[in-house]
Protein backbone atom coordinates (compact mmCIF):
# COMPACT_ATOMS: atom_id res chain seq x y z
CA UNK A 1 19.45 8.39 143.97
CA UNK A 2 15.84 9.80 142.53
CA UNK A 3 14.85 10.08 138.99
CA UNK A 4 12.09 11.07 137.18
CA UNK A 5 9.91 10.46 134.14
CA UNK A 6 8.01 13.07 133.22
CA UNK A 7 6.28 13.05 130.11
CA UNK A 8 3.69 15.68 128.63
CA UNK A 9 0.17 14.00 128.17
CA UNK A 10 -0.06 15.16 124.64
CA UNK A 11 -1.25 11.74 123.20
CA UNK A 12 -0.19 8.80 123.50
CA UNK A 13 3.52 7.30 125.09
CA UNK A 14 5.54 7.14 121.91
CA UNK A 15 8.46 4.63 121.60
CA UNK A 16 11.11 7.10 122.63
CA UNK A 17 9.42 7.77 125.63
CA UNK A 18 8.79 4.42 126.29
CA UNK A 19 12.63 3.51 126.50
CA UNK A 20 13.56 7.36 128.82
CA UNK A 21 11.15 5.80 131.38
CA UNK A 22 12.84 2.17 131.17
CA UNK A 23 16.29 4.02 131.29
CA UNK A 24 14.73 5.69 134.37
CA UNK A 25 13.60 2.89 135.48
CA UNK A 26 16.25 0.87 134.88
CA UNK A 27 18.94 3.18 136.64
CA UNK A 28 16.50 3.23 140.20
CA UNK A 29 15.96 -0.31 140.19
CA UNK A 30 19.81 -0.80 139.59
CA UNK A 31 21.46 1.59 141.98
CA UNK A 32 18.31 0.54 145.20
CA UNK A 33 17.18 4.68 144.23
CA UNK A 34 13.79 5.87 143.73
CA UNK A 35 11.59 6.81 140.56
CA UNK A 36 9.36 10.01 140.43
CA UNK A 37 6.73 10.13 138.17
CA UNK A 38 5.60 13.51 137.26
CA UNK A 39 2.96 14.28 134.81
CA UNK A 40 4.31 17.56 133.05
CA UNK A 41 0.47 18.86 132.09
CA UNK A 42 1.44 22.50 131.24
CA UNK A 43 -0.02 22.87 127.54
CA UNK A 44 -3.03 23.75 128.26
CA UNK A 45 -4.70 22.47 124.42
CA UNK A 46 -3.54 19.18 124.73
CA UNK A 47 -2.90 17.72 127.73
CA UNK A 48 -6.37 15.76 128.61
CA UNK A 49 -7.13 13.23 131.72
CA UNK A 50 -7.33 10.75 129.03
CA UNK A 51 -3.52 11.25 127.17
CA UNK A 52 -2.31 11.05 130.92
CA UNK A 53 -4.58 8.06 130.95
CA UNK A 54 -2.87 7.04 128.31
CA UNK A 55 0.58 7.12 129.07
CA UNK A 56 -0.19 5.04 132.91
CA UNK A 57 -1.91 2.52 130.86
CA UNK A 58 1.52 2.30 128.89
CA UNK A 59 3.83 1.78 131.82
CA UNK A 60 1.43 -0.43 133.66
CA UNK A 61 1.59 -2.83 130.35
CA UNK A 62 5.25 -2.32 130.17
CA UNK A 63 5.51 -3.35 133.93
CA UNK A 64 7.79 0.03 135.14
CA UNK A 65 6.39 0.97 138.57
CA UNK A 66 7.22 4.05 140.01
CA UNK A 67 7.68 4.85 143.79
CA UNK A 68 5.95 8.54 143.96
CA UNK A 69 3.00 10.26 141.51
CA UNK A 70 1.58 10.63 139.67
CA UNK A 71 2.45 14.32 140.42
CA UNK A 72 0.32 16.77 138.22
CA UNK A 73 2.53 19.73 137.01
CA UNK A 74 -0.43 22.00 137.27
CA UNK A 75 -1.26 20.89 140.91
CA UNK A 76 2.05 22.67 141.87
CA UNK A 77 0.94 26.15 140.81
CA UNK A 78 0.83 27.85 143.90
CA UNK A 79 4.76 26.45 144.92
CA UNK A 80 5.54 27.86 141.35
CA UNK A 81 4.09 31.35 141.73
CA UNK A 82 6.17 31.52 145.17
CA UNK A 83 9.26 30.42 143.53
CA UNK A 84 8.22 33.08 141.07
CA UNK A 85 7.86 35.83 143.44
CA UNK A 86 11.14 35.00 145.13
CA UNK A 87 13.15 35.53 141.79
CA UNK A 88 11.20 38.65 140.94
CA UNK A 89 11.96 40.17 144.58
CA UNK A 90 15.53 38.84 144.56
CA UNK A 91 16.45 40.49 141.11
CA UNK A 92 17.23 37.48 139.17
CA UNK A 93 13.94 37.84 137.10
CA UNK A 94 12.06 40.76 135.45
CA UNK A 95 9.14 41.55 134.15
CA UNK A 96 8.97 42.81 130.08
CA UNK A 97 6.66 43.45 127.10
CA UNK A 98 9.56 42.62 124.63
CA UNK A 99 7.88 40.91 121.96
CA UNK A 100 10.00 38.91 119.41
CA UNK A 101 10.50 42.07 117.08
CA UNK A 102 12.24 43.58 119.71
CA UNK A 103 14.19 40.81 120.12
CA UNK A 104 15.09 40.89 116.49
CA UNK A 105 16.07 44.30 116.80
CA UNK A 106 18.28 44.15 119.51
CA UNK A 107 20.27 41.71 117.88
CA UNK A 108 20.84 44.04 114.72
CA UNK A 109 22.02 46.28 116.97
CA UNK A 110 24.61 44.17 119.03
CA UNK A 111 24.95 41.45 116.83
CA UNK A 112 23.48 37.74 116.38
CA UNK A 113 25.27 36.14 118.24
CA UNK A 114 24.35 38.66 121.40
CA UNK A 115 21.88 37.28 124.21
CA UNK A 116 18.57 39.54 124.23
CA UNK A 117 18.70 41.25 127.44
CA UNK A 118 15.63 43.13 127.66
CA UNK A 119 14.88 46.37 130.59
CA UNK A 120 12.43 46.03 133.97
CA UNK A 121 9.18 46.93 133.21
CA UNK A 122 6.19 47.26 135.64
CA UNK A 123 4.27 45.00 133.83
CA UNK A 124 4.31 41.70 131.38
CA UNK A 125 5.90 38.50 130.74
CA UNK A 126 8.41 37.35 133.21
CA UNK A 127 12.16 37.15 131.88
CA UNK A 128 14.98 35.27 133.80
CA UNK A 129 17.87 37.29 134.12
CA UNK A 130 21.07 34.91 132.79
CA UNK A 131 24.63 36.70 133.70
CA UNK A 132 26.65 38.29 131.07
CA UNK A 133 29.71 36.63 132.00
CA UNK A 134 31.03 33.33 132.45
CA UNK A 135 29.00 30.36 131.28
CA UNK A 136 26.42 27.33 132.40
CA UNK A 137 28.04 23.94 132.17
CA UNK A 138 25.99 20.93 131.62
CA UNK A 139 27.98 17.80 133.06
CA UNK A 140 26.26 15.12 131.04
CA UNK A 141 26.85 11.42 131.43
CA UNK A 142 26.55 11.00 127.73
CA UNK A 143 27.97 13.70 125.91
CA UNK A 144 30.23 14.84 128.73
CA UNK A 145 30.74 18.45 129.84
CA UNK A 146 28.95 21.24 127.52
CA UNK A 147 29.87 24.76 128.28
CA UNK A 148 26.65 27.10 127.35
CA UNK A 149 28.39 30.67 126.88
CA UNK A 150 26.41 32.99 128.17
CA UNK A 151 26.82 36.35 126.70
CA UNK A 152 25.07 34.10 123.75
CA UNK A 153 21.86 33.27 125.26
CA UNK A 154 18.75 35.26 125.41
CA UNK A 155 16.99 35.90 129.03
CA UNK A 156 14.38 32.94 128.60
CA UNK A 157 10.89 33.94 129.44
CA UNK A 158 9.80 31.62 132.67
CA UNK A 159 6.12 32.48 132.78
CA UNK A 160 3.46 34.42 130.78
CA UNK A 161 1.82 37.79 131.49
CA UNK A 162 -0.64 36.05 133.40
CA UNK A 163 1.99 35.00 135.63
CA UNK A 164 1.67 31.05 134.36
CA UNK A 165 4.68 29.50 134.30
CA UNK A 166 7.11 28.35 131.26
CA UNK A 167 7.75 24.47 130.72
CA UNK A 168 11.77 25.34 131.86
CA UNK A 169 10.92 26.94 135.15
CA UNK A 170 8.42 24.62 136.21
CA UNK A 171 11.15 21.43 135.82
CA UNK A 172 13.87 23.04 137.25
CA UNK A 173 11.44 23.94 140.21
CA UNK A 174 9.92 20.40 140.65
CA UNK A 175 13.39 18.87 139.92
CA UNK A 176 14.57 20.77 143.34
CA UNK A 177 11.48 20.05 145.10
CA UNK A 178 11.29 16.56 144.15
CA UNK A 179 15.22 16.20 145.55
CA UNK A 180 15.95 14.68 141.69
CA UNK A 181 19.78 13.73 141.60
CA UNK A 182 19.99 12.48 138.13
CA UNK A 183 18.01 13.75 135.29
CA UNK A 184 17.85 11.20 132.20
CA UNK A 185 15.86 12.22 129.31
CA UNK A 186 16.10 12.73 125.39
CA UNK A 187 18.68 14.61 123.39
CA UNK A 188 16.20 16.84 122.45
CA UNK A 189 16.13 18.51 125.91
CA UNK A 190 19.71 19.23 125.72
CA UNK A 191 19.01 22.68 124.67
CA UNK A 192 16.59 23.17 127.86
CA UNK A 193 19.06 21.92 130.15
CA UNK A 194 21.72 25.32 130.59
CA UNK A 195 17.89 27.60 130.95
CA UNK A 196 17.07 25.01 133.62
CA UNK A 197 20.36 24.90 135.46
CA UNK A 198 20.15 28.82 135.19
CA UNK A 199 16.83 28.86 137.37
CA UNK A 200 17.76 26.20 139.64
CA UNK A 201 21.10 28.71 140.27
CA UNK A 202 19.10 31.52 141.10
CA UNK A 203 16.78 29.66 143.26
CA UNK A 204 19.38 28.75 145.12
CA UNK A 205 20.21 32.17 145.27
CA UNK A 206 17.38 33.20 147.17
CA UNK A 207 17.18 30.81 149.66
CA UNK A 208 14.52 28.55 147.82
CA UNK A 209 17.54 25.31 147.68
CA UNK A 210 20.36 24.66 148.84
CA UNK A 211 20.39 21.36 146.48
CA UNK A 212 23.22 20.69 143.97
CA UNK A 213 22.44 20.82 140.55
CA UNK A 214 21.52 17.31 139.00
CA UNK A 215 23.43 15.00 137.11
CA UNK A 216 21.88 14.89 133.12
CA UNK A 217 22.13 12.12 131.13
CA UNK A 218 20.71 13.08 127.58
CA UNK A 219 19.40 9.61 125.22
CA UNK A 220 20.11 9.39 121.73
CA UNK A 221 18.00 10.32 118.89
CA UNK A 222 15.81 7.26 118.14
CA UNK A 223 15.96 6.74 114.04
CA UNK A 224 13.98 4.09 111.56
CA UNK A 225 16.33 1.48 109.84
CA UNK A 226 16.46 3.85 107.14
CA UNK A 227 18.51 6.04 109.47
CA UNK A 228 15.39 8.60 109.83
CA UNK A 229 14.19 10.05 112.63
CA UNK A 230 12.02 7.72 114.25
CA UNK A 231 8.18 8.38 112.89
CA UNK A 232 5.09 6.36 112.08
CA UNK A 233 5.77 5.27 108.53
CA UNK A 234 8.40 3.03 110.46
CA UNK A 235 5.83 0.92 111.94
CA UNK A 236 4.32 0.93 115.16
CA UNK A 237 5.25 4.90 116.96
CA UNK A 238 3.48 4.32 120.07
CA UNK A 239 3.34 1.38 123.44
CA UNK A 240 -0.37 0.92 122.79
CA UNK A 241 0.20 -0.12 119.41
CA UNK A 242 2.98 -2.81 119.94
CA UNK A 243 0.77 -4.03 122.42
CA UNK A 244 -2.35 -4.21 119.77
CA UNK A 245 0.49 -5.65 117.44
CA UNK A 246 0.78 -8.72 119.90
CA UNK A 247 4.11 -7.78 121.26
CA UNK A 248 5.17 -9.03 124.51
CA UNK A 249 5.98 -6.41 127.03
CA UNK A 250 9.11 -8.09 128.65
CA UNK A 251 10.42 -8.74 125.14
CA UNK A 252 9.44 -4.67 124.49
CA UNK A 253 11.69 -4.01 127.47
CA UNK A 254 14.44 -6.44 126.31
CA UNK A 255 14.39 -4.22 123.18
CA UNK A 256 14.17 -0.97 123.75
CA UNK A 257 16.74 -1.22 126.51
CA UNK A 258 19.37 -2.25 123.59
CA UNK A 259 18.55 0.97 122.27
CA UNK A 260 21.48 3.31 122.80
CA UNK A 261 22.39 1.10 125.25
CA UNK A 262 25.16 -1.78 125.48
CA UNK A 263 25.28 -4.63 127.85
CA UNK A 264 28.99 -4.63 127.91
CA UNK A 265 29.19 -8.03 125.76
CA UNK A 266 27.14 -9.13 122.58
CA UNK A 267 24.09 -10.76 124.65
CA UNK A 268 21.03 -9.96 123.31
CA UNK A 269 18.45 -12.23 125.19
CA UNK A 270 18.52 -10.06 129.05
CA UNK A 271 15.65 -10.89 131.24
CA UNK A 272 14.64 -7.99 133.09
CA UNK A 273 16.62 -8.96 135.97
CA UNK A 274 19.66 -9.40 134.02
CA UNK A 275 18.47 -5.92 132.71
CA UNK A 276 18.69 -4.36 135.79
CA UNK A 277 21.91 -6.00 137.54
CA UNK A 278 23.90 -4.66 134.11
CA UNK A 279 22.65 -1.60 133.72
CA UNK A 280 24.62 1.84 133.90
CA UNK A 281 24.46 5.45 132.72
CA UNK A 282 28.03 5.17 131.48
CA UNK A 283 27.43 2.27 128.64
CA UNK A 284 24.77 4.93 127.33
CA UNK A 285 26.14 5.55 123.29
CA UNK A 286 26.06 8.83 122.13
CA UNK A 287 25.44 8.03 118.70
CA UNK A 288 21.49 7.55 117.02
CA UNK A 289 20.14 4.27 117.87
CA UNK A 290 17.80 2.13 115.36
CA UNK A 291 14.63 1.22 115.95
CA UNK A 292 13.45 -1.84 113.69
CA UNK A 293 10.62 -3.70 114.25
CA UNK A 294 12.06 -6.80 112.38
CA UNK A 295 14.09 -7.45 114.82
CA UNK A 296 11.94 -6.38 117.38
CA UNK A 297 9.76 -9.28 116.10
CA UNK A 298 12.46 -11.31 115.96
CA UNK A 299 13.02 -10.95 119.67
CA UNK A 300 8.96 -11.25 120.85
CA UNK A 301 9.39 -15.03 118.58
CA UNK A 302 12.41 -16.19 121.18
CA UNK A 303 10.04 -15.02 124.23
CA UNK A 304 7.24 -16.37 122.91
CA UNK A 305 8.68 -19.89 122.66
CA UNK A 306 10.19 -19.12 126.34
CA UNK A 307 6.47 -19.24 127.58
CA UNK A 308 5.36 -22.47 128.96
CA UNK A 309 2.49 -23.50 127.74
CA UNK A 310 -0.01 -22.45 130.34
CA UNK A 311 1.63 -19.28 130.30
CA UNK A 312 1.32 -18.76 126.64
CA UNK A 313 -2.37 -19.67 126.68
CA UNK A 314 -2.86 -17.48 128.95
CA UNK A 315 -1.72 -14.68 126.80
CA UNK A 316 -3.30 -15.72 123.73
CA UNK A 317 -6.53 -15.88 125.42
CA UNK A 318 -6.34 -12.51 127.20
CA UNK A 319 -4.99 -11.03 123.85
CA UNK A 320 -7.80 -12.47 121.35
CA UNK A 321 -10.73 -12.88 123.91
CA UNK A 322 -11.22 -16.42 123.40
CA UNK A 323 -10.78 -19.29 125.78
CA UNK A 324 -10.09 -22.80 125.19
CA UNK A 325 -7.32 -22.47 122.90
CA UNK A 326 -4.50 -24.75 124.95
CA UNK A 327 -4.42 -26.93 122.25
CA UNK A 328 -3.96 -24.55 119.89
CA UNK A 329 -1.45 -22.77 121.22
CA UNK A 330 0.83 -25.48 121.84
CA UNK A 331 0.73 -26.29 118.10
CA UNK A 332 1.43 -22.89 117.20
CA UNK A 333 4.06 -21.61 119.89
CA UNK A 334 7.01 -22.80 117.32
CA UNK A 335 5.76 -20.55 114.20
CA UNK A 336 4.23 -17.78 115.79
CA UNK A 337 6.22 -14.68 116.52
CA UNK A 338 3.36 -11.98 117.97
CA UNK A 339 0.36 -13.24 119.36
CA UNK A 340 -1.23 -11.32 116.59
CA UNK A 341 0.46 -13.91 114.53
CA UNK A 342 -1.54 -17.05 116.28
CA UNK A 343 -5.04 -16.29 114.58
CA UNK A 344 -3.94 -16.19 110.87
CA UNK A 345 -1.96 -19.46 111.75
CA UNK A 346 -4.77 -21.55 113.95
CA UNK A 347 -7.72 -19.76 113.36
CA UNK A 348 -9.21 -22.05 110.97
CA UNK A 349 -8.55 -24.47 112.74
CA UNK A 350 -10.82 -22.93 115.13
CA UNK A 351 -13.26 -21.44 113.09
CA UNK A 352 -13.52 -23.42 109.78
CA UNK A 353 -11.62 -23.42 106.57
CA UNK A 354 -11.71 -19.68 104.99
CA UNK A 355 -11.15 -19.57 100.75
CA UNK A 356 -8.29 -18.82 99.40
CA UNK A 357 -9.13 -19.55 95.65
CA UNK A 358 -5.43 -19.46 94.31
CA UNK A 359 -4.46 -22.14 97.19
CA UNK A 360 -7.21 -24.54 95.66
CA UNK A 361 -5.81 -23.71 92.29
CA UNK A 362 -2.30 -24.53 93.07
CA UNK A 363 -2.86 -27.28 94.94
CA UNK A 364 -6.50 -28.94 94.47
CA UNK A 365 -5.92 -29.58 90.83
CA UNK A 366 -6.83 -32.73 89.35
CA UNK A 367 -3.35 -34.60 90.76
CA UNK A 368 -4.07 -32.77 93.88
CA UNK A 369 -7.82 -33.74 94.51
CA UNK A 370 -6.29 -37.24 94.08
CA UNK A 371 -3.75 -37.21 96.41
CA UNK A 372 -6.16 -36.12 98.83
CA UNK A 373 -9.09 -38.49 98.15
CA UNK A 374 -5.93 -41.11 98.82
CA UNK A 375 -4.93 -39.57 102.45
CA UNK A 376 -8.76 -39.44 103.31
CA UNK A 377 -8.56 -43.11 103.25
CA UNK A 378 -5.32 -43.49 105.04
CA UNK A 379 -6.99 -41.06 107.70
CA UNK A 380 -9.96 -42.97 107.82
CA UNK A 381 -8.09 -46.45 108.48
CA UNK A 382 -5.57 -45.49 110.73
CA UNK A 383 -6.07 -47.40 114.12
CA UNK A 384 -5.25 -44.49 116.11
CA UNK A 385 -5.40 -40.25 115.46
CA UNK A 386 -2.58 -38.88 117.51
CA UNK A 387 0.06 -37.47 115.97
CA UNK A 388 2.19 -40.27 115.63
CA UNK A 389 -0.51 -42.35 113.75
CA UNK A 390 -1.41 -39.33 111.13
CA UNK A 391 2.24 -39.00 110.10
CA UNK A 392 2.36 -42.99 109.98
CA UNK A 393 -0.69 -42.90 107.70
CA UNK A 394 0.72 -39.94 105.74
CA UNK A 395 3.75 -41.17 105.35
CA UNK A 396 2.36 -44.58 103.60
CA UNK A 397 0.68 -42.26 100.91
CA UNK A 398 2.96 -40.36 99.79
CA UNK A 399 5.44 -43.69 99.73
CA UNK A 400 2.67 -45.43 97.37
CA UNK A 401 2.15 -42.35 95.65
CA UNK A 402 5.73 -41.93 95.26
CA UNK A 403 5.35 -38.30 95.92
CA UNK A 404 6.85 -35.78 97.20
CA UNK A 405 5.61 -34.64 100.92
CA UNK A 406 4.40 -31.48 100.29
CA UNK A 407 2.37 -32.84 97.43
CA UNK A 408 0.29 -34.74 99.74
CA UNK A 409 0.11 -32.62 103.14
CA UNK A 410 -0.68 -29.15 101.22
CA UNK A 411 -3.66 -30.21 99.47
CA UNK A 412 -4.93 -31.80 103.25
CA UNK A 413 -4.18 -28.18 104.46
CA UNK A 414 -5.39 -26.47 102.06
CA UNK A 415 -8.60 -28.51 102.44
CA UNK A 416 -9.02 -28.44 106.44
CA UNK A 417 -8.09 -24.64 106.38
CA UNK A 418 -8.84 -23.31 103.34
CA UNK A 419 -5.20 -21.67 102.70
CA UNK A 420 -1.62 -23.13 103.00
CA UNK A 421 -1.04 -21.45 106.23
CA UNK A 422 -1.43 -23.61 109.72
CA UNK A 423 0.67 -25.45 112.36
CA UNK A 424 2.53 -28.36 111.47
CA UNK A 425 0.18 -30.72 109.24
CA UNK A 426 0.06 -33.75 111.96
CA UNK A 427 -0.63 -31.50 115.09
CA UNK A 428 -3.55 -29.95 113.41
CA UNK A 429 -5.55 -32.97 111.75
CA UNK A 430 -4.96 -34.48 115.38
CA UNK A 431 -6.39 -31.24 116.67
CA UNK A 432 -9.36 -31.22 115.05
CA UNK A 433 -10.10 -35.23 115.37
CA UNK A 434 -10.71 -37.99 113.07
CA UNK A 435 -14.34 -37.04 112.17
CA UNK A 436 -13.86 -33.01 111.75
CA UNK A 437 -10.98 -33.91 109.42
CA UNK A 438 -12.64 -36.10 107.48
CA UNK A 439 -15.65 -34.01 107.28
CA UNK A 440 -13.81 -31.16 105.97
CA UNK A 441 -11.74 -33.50 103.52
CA UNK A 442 -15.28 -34.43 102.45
CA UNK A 443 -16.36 -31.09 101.59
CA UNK A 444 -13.12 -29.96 99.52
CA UNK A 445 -13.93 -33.03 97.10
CA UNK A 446 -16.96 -31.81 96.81
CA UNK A 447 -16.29 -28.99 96.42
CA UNK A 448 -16.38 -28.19 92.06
């Protein structure tokens, strides 16, 4: 078995991409095959070195290898003007000068639903020539056999004037050349895939193949939870940004493989491996998938608190630059659910209180000033400043005070943070130590 991913490096690798090369992925890993990745750099405007940048960086973060390519489209020009001359010589492709008012004309005249078939001319675009009877059928995976009439379609043009090729001759050419057997990719190529079958017929025609035709498997749409087509307005659109977002990229693949596709039971939690051992064209749904980020989130939380603790350290202090922050991270693993999440929870902590003005008006108020004066000396007292000894301390206050727990530990977080947000209350006074605590207790008093 060989697949391929080939995306167009017209920005960056957008979340439906992102899940056709796990799929691809996926399926080679699973089956022992091989994955082809082929850059398809044809539009001229907009593919850059740096969008195909782009889209490596993506699957290198996401962890899909691939076992041939990078193959630039436009390095294969000289294979596709030969392919080109040997469908021009052979008859199965002409040049014209139709423009699309002719087109529109010759359907008045022979109806709508009537192919354009345009006449050889000595000069102009290049026309594939697609038989007036019978029909192209696409044996799909997904959506299972689709029978493209073809006394309905036009003759495609496969390259410009200049003799540049067309986006559907170039894939069908490189599919052949790159021996692809299976072709998965989104439902928005299913209209390409009869013009591409078409050439790859012809070629074979003339000697260029004697390949069989792939196998397609076409992806559902990708919608919002809103059941809208997937866009930006539904949160992050692309791989770079979940990774800026603090995603995780094995919870990313967990994810996006669920999307349009079933394990064959309810588990949601697959590691990779798991991913691969289960996975098969055939449990591909037909039907839209949803993308939500919620639960996407959701997800990254229960890998997150997967990590060890090294591990997760690690992460955190790749993702935020930082070092030192074992500590930290161990307090926060159980609330955090991105690592983008683990600076607005610890980073006081780290960096000193910030000001929230309506946390010291909720909760620094006359009663709450005193309940903290009252843990200050508890802190101060207690014979030891682990964790055990805070909440011992803690606990006697709010006993004496006969208060209510949260009337005691949120005015001590709101004064060693600044804002009701941090780790649990004992792990972080124990983080920062007996004489930062009390320093920044000190202060809040102070404080008018």
């Amino acid at each position: 078995m060989r697949v391929r991913f080939a995306p167009s490096p017209t920005g960056a690798l957008h979340i439906g991409g992102a899940r056709t090369a796990l799929f691809n992925w996926l399926l080679a890993r699973h089956e022992g095959g091989e994955l082809v990745l082929r850059i398809e750099d044809t539009d001229r405007e907009r593919s850059t070195p740096e969008n195909v940048e782009q889209i490596l960086d993506a699957l290198r973060w996401l962890e899909l290898d691939w076992d041939e390519g990078p193959i630039l489209q436009t390095e294969r020009s000289a294979r596709h003007q030969e392919a080109l001359a040997a469908l021009l010589e052979g008859g199965h492709a002409y040049r014209s000068q139709a423009t699309a008012e002719d087109v529109k004309a010759y359907k008045e005249l022979h109806g709508s639903e009537r192919g354009f078939r345009g006449e050889a001319e000595a000069e102009g675009a290049v026309r594939l020539r697609v038989p007036d009877e019978g029909a192209t059928v696409v044996q799909d995976v997904v959506r299972g056999a689709n029978r493209f009439e073809h006394v309905h379609m036009d003759d495609p043009v496969i390259a410009r004037a200049d003799g540049s090729v067309l986006y559907n001759f170039a894939v069908a050419i490189d599919d052949l050349d790159s021996a692809i057997t299976h072709v998965v990719r989104g439902e928005d190529h299913v209209s390409n895939t009869p013009k591409q079958l078409l050439v790859i017929e012809a070629a074979r025609a003339v000697g260029l193949t004697d390949a069989a035709d792939p196998l397609y498997a076409h992806l559902p749409l990708l919608h919002g939870p809103d059941g809208k087509k997937l866009s930006k307005r539904h949160g992050a659109a692309s791989v770079q940004e979940l990774r800026d977002a603090g995603y995780l990229p094995e919870a990313v693949r967990n994810y996006l493989a669920l999307l349009g596709w079933g394990a064959g039971d309810d588990s949601t939690v697959l590691s990779t491996q798991e991913l691969v051992d289960r996975f098969t064209l055939e449990r591909i749904s037909r039907n839209p998938a949803r993308f939500d980020e919620t639960k996407l989130k959701w997800l990254n939380g229960v890998y997150i608190r997967e990590l060890d603790e090294a591990e997760l350290t690690r992460r955190l202090e790749q993702y935020t630059g930082r070092a030192d922050l074992a500590e930290a991270a161990r307090i926060s693993q159980e609330k955090i659910h991105t690592l983008a999440d683990f600076m607005p929870l610890a980073g006081a902590l780290l960096d000193g209180p910030g000001d929230d003005p309506a946390a010291r008006e909720r909760w620094l108020d006359e009663d709450g000033r005193a309940a903290l004066a009252d843990a200050r000396e508890a802190l101060a007292q207690a014979p030891d400043f682990d964790q055990a000894s805070i909440e011992a301390a803690l606990s006697g206050v709010i006993e004496r005070r006969a208060a209510k727990p949260r009337q005691v530990y949120q005015p001590l977080r709101v004064a060693i943070t600044g804002t009701t947000i941090s780790p649990g209350i004992f792990e972080s006074l124990a983080l920062l130590g007996r004489e930062e605590t009390l320093r920044r207790i000190d202060a809040a008093l102070a404080r008018s």
